[in-house]
N, C-alpha and C. Protein backbone atom coordinates (compact mmCIF):
# COMPACT_ATOMS: atom_id res chain seq x y z
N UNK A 1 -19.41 -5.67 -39.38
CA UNK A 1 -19.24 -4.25 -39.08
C UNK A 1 -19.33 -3.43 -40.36
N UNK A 2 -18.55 -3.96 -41.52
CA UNK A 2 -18.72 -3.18 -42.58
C UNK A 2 -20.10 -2.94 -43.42
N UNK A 3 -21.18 -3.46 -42.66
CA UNK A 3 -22.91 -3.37 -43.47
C UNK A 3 -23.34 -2.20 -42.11
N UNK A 4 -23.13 -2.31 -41.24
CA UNK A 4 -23.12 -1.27 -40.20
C UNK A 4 -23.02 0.31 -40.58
N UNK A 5 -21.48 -0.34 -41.15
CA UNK A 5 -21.06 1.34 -41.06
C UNK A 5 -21.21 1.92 -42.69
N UNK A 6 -21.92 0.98 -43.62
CA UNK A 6 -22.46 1.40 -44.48
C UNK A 6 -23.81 2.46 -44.51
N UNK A 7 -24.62 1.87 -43.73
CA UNK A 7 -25.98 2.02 -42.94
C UNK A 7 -25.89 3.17 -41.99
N UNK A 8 -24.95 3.41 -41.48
CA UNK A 8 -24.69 4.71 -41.23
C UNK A 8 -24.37 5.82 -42.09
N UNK A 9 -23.27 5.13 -42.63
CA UNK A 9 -23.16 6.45 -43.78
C UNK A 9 -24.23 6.88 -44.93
N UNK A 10 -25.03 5.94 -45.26
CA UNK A 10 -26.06 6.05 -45.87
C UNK A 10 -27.38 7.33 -45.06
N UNK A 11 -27.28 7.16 -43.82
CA UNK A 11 -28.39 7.85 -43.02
C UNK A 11 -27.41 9.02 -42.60
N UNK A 12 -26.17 9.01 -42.71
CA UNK A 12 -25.60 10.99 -43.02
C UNK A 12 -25.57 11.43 -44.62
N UNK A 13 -25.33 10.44 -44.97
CA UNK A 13 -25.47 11.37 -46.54
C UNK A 13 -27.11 11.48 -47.10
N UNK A 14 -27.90 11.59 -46.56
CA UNK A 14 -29.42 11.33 -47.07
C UNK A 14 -29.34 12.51 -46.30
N UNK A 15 -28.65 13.40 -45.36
CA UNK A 15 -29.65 14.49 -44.63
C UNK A 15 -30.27 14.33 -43.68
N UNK A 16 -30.59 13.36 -43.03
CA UNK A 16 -31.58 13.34 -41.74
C UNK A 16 -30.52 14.00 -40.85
N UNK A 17 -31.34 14.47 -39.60
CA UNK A 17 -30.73 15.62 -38.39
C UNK A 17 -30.53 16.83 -39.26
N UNK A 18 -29.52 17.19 -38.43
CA UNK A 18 -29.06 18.90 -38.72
C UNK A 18 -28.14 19.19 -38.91
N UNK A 19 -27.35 20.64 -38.63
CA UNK A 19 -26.11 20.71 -38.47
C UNK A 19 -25.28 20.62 -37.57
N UNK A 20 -26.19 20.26 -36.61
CA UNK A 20 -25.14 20.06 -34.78
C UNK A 20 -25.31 18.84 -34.49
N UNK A 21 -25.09 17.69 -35.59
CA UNK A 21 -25.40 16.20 -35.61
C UNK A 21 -23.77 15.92 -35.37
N UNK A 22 -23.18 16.85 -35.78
CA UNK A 22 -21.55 16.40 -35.78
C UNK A 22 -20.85 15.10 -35.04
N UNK A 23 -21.28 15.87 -33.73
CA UNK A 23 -20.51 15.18 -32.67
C UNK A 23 -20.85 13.70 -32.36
N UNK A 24 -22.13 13.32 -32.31
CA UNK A 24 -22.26 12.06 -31.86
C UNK A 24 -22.34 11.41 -33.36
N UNK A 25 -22.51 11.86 -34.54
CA UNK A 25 -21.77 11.17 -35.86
C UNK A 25 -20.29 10.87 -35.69
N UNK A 26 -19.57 11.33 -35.71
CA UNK A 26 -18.07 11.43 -35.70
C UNK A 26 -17.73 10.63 -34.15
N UNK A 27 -18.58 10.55 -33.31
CA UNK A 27 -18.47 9.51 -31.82
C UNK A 27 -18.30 8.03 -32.63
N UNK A 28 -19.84 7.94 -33.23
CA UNK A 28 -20.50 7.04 -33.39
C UNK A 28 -19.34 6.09 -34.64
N UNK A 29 -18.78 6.73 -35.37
CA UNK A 29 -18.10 6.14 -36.06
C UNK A 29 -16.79 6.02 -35.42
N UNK A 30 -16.11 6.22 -34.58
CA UNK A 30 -14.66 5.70 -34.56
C UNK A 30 -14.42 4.75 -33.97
N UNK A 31 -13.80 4.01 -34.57
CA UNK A 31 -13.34 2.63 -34.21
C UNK A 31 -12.90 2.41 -32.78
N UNK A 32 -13.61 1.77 -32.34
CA UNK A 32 -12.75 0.95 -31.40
C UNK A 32 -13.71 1.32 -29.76
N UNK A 33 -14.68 2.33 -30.29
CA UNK A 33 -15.32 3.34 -28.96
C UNK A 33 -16.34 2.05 -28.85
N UNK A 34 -16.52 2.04 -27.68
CA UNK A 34 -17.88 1.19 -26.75
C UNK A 34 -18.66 1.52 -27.77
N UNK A 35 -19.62 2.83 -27.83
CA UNK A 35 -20.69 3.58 -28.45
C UNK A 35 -20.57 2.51 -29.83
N UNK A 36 -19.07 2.31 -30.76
CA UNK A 36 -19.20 1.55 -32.34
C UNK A 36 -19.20 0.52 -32.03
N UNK A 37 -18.56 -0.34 -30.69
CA UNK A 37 -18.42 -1.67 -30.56
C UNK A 37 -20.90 -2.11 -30.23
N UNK A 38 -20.92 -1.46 -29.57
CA UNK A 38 -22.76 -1.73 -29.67
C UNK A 38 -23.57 -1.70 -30.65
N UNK A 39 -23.10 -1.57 -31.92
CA UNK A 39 -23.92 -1.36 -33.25
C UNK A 39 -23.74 -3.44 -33.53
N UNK A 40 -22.72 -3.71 -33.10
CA UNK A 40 -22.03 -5.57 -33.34
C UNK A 40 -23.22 -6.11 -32.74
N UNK A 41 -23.44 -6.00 -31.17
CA UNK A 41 -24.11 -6.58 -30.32
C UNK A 41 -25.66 -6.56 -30.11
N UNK A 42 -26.06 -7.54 -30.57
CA UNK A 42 -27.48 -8.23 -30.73
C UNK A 42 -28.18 -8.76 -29.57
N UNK A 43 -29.08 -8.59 -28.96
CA UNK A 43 -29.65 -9.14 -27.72
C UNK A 43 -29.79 -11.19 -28.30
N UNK A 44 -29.66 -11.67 -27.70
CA UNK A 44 -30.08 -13.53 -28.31
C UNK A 44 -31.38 -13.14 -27.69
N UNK A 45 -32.47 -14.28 -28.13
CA UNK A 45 -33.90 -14.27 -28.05
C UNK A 45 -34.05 -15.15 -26.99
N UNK A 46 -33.24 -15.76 -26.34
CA UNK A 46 -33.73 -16.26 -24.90
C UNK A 46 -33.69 -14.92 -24.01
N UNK A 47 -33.34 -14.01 -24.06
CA UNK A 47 -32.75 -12.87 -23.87
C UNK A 47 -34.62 -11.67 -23.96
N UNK A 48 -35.01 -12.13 -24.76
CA UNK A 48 -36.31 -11.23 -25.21
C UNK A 48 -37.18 -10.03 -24.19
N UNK A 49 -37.17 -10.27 -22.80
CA UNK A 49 -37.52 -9.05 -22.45
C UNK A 49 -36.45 -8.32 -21.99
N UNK A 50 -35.45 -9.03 -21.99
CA UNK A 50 -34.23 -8.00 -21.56
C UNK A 50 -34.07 -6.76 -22.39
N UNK A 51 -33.29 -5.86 -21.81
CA UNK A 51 -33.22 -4.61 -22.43
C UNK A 51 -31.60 -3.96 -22.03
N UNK A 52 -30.87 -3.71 -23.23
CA UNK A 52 -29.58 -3.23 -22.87
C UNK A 52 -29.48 -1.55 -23.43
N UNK A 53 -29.16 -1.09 -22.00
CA UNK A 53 -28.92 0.44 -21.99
C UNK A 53 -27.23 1.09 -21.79
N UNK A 54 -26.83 0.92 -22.91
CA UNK A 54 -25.55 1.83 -23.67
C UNK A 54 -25.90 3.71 -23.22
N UNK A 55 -25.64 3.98 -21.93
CA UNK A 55 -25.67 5.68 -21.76
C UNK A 55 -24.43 6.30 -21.36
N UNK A 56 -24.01 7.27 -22.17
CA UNK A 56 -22.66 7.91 -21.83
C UNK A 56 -22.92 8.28 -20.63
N UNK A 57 -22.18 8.85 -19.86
CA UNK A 57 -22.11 9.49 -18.40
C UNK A 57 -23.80 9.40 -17.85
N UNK A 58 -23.81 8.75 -17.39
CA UNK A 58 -25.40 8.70 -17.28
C UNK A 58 -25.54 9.31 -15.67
N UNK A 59 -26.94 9.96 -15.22
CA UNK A 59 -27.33 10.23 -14.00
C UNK A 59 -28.37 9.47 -13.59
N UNK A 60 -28.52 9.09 -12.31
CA UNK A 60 -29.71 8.42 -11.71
C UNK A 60 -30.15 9.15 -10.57
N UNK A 61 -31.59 9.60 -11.12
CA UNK A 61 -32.71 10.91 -10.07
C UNK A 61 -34.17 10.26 -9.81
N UNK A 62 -34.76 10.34 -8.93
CA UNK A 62 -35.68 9.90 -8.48
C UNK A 62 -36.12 9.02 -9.60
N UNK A 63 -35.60 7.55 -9.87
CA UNK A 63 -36.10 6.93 -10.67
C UNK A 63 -35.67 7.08 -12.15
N UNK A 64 -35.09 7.50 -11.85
CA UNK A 64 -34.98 7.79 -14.10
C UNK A 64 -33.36 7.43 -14.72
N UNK A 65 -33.03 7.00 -15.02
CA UNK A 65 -31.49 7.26 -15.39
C UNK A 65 -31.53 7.69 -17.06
N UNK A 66 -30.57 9.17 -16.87
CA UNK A 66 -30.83 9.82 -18.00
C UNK A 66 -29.23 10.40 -18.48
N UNK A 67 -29.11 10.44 -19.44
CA UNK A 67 -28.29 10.98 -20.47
C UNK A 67 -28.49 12.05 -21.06
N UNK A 68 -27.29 13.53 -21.13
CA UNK A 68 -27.29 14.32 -22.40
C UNK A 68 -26.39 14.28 -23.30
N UNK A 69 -25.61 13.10 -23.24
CA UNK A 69 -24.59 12.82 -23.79
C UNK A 69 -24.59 11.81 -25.19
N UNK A 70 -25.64 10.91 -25.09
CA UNK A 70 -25.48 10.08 -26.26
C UNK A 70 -25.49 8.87 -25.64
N UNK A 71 -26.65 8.08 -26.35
CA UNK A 71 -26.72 6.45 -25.82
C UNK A 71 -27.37 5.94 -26.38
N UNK A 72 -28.03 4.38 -26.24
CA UNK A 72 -28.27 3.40 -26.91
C UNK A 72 -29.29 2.39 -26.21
N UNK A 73 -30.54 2.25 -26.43
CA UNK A 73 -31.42 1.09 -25.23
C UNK A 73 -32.29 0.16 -26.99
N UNK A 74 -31.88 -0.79 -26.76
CA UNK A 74 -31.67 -1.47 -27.38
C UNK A 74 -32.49 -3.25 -27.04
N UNK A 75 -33.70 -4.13 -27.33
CA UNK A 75 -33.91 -5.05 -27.15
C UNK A 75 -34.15 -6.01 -28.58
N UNK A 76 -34.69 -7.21 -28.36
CA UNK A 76 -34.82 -8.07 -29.42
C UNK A 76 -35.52 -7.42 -30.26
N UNK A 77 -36.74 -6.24 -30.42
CA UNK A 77 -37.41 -5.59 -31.25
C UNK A 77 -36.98 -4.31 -31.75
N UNK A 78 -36.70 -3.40 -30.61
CA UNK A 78 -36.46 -1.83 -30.69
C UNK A 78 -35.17 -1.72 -30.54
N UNK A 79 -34.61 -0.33 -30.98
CA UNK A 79 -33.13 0.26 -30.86
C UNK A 79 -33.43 1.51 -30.58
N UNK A 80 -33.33 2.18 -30.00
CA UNK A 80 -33.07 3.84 -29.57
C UNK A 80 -31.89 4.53 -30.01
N UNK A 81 -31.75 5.07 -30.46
CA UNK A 81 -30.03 5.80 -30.31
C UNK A 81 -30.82 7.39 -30.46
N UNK A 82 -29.85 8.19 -29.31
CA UNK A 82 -30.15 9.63 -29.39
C UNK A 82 -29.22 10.47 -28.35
N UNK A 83 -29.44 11.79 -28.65
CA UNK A 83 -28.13 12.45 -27.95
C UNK A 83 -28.81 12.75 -26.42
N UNK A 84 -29.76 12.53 -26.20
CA UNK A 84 -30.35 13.09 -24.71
C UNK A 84 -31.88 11.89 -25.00
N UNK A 85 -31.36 11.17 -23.47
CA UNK A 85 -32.39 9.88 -23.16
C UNK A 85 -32.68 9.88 -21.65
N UNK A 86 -34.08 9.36 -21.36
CA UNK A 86 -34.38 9.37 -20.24
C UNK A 86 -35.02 8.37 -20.13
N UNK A 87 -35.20 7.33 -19.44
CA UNK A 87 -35.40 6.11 -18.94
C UNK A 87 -36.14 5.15 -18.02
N UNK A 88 -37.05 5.63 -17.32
CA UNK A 88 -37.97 5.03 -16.16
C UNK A 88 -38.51 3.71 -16.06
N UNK A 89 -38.41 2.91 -15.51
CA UNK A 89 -38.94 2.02 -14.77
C UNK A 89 -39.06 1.68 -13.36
N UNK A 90 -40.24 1.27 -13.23
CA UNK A 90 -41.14 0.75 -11.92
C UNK A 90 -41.89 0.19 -11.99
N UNK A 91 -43.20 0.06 -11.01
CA UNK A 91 -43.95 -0.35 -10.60
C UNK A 91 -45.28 -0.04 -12.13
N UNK A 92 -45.61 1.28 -12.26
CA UNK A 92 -46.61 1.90 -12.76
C UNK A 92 -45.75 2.20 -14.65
N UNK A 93 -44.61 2.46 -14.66
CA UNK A 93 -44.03 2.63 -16.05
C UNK A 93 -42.73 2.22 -16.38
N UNK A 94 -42.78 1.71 -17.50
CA UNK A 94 -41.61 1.12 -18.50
C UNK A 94 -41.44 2.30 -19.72
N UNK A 95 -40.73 3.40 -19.70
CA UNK A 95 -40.69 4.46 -20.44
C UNK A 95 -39.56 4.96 -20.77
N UNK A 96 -39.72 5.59 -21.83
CA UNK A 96 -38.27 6.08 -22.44
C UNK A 96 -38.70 7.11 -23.50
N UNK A 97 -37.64 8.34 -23.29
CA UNK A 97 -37.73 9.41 -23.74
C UNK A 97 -36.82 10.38 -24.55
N UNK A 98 -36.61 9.87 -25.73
CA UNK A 98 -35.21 10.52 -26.44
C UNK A 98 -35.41 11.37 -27.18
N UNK A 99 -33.89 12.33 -27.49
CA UNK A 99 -34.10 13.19 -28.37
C UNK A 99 -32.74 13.96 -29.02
N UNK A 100 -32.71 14.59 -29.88
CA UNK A 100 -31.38 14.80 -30.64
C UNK A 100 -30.86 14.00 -31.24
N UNK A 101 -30.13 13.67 -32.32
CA UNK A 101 -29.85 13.03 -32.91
C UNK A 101 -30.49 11.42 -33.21
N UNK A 102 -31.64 11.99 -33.36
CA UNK A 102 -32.38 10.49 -32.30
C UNK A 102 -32.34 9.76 -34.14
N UNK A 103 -32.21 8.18 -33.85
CA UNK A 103 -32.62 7.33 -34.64
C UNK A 103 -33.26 6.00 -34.21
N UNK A 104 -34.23 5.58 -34.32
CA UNK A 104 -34.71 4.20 -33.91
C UNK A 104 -35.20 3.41 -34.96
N UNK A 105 -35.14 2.34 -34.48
CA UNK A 105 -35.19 1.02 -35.51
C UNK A 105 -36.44 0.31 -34.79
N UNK A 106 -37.59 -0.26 -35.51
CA UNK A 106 -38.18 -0.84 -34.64
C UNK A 106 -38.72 -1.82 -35.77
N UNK A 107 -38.19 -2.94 -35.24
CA UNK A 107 -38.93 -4.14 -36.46
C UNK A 107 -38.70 -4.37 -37.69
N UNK A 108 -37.51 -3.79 -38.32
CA UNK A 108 -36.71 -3.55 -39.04
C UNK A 108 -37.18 -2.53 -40.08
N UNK A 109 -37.90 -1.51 -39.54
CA UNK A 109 -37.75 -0.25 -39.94
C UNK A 109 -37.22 0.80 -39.09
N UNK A 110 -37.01 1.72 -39.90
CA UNK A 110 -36.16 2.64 -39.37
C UNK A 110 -36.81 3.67 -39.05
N UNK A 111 -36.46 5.07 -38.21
CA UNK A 111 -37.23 6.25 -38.02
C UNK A 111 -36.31 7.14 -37.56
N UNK A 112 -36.01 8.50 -37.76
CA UNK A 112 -35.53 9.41 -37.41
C UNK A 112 -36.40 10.81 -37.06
N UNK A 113 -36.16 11.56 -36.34
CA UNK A 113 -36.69 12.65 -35.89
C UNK A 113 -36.52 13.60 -34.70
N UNK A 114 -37.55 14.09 -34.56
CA UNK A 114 -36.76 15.79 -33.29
C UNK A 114 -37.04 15.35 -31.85
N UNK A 115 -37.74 13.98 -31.60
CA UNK A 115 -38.08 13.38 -30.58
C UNK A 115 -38.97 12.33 -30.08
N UNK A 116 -38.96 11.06 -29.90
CA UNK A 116 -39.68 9.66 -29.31
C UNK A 116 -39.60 9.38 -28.01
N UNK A 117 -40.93 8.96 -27.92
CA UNK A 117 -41.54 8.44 -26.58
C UNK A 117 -42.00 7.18 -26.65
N UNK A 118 -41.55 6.43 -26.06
CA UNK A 118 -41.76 4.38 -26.06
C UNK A 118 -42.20 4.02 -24.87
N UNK A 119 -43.65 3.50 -24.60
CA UNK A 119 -43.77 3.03 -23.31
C UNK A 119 -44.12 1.55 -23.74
N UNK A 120 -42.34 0.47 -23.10
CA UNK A 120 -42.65 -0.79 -22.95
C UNK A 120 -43.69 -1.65 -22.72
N UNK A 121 -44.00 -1.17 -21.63
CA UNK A 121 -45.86 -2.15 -21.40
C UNK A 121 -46.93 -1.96 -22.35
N UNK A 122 -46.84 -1.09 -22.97
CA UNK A 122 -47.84 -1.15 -24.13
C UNK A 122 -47.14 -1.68 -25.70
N UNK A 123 -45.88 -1.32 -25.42
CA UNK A 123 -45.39 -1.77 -26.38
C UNK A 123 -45.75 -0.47 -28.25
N UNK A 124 -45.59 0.66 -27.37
CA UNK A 124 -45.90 1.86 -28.22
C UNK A 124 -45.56 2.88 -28.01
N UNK A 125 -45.55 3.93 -29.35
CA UNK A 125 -44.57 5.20 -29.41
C UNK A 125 -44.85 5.76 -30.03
N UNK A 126 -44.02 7.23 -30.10
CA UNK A 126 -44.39 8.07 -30.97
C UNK A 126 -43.20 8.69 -31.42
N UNK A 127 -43.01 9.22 -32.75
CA UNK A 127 -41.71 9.80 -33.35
C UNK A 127 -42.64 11.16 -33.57
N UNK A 128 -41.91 12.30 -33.05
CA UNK A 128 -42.13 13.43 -33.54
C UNK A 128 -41.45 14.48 -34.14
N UNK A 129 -42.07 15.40 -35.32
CA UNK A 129 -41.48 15.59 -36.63
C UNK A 129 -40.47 14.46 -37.33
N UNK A 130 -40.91 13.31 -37.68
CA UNK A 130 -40.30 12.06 -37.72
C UNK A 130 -40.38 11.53 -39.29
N UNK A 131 -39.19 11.02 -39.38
CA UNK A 131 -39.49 10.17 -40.95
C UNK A 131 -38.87 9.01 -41.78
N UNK A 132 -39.35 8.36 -42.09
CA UNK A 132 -39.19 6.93 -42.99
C UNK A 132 -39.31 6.48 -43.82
N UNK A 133 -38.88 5.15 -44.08
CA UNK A 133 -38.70 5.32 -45.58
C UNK A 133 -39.81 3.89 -46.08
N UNK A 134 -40.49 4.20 -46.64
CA UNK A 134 -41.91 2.91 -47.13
C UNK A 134 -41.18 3.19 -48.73
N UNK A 135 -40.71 1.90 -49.21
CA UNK A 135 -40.56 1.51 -50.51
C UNK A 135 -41.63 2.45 -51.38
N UNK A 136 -41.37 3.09 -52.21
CA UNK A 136 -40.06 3.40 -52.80
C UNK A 136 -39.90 5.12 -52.27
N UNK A 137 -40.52 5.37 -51.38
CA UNK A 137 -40.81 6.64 -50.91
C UNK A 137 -40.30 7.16 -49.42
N UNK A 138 -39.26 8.37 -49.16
CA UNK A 138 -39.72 8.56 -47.43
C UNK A 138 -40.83 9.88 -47.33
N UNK A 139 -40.89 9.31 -46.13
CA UNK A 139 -42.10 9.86 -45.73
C UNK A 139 -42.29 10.63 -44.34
N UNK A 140 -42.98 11.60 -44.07
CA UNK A 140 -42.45 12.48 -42.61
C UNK A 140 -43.82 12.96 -42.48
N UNK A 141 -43.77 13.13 -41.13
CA UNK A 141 -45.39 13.75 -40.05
C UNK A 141 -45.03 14.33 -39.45
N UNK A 142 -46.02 14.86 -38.60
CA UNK A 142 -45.79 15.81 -37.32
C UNK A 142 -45.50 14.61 -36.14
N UNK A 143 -46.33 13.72 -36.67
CA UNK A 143 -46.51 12.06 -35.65
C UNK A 143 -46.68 11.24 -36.44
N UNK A 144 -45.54 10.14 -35.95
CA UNK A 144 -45.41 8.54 -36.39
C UNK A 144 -45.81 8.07 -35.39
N UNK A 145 -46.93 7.22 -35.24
CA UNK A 145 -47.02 6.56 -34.28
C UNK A 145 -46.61 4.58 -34.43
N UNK A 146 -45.85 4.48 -33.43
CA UNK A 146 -45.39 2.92 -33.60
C UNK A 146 -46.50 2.37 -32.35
N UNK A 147 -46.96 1.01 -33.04
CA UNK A 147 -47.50 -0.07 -32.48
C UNK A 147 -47.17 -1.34 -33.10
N UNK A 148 -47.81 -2.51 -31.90
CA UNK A 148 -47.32 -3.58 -32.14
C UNK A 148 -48.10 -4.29 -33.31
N UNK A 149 -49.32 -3.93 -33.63
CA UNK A 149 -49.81 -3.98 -34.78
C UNK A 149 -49.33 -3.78 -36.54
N UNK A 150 -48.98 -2.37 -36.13
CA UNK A 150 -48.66 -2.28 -37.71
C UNK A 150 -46.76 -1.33 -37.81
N UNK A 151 -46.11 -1.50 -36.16
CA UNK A 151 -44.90 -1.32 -36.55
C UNK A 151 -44.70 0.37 -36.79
C-alpha cells in the first residue's frame, strides 16, 4: 500500500487535473474506503478476460451501467479510474467511457486527461487533451491514441 499511495501523491503534486479534483483525491486516499482498499487488488491471470468494475452508486439504463460519482474498471492490462464512467456491453460493443478526474494505466504506462474512450474488442482508445510521461519527458496532445501495438 505504501508504493500506492506514493504514486498517488506523486500524480497530485505534479499538477495533473484541476481544481475540482478535490473530492475524489481526498476519497481516494482515506484509509480504509472500498475506493483505497481497490488500488491492493490485482486481477490473477487465469482471471485475464475478466474485468472488475469498482462504481460508486452506479445506475443501470438501457444497457450501460454508469457512474457520476467515481469508479474503477480495471483488468490484467488496463485500469480506468475517473469521476463519471459509462460502461456497455453486448452483443455488438465492449465500451467504456470516462471522464473527470480520469487516470488510466495501460501496460504500465500511465495517462491522464479531460476524457477516454476504450473499446475492449479492439482492444483500443483514446485519451483526450491527455498526457504522459516517455522518459525523460511528459508529453500531452489533443489525442493519445492507445493500441495493442504500441500501448
Amino acid at each position: 500500500m505504501r508504493k500506492t499511495a506514493l504514486a498517488i501523491i506523486f500524480f497530485l503534486a505534479t499538477g495533473f487535473g484541476g481544481p475540482t479534483d478535490g473530492h475524489l483525491r481526498t476519497f481516494a486516499l482515506k484509509k480504509g474506503s472500498e475506493f483505497s482498499k481497490s488500488f491492493d487488488e490485482k486481477p490473477t491471470k487465469e482471471k485475464k478476460e475478466s474485468l472488475y468494475i469498482d462504481l460508486r452508486n452506479p445506475t443501470y439504463k438501457d444497457g450501460t451501467l454508469s457512474t457520476n460519482e467515481g469508479g474503477i474498471l480495471q483488468n490484467s492490462e488496463i485500469r480506468i479510474q475517473a469521476r463519471k464512467i459509462s460502461y456497455t456491453q453486448n452483443s455488438q460493443k465492449h465500451l467504456v467511457r470516462a471522464e473527470g478526474d480520469l487516470m488510466v494505466q495501460y501496460r504500465n504506462k500511465a495517462y491522464v486527461g479531460k476524457s477516454f474512450e476504450f473499446n475492449f474488442l479492439e482492444n483500443r482508445g483514446t485519451v483526450i487533451d491527455g498526457k504522459t510521461y516517455i522518459s525523460p519527458f511528459f508529453i500531452g496532445g489533443d489525442e493519445i491514441s492507445i493500441d495493442p501495438e504500441g500501448g
